[in-house]
Protein backbone atom coordinates (compact mmCIF):
# COMPACT_ATOMS: atom_id res chain seq x y z
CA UNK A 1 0.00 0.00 0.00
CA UNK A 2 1.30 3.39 -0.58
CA UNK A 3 1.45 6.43 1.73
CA UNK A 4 0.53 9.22 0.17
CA UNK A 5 2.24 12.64 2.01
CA UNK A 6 2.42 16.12 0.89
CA UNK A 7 4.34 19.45 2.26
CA UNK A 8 2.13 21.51 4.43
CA UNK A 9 4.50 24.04 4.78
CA UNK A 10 8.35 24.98 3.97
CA UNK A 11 9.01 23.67 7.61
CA UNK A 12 6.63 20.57 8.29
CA UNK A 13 6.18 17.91 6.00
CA UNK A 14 3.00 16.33 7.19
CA UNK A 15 2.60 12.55 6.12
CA UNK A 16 -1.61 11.52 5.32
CA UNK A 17 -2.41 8.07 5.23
CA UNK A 18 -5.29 6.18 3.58
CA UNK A 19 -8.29 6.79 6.12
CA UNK A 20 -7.27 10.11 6.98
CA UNK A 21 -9.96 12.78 6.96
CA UNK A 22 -7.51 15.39 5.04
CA UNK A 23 -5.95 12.47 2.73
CA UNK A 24 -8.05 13.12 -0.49
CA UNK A 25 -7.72 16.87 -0.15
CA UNK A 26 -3.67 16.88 -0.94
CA UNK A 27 -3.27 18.81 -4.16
CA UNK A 28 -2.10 17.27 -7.13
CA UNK A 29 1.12 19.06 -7.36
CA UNK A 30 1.53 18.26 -3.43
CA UNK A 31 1.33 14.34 -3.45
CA UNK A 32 4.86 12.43 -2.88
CA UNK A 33 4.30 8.60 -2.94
CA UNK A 34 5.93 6.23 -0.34
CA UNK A 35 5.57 2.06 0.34
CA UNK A 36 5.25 2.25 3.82
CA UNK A 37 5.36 4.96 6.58
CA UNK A 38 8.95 4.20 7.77
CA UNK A 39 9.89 4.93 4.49
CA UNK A 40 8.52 8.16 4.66
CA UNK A 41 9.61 8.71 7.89
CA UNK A 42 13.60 8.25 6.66
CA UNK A 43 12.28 10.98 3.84
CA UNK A 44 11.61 13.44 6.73
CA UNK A 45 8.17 13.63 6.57
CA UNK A 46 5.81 13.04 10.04
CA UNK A 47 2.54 11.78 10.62
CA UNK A 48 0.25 14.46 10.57
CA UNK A 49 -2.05 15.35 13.87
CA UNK A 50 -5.21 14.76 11.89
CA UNK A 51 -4.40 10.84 10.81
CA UNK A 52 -3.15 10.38 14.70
């Protein structure tokens, strides 16, 4: 399954997973694609407050 994530701003990068209430309202241009949430994790990003 793949994790999508997106940057929220130039200092967080906020990580949405499938179920998430904000995870089909990423833009487009926004959306990074990862395997797994550890990988994502090693690419900086963090699980955002909303998918907690």
């Amino acid at each position: 399954m793949k994790t999508l994530t997106k940057t929220a701003s130039i200092l967080a990068l906020l990580n949405h997973v499938p179920g998430c209430s904000s995870y089909n309202s990423v833009s487009e241009k926004n959306r990074v694609f990862f395997n797994s949430a550890a990988e994502a994790e090693q690419a900086g990003f963090r699980k955002a407050k909303r998918c907690s």
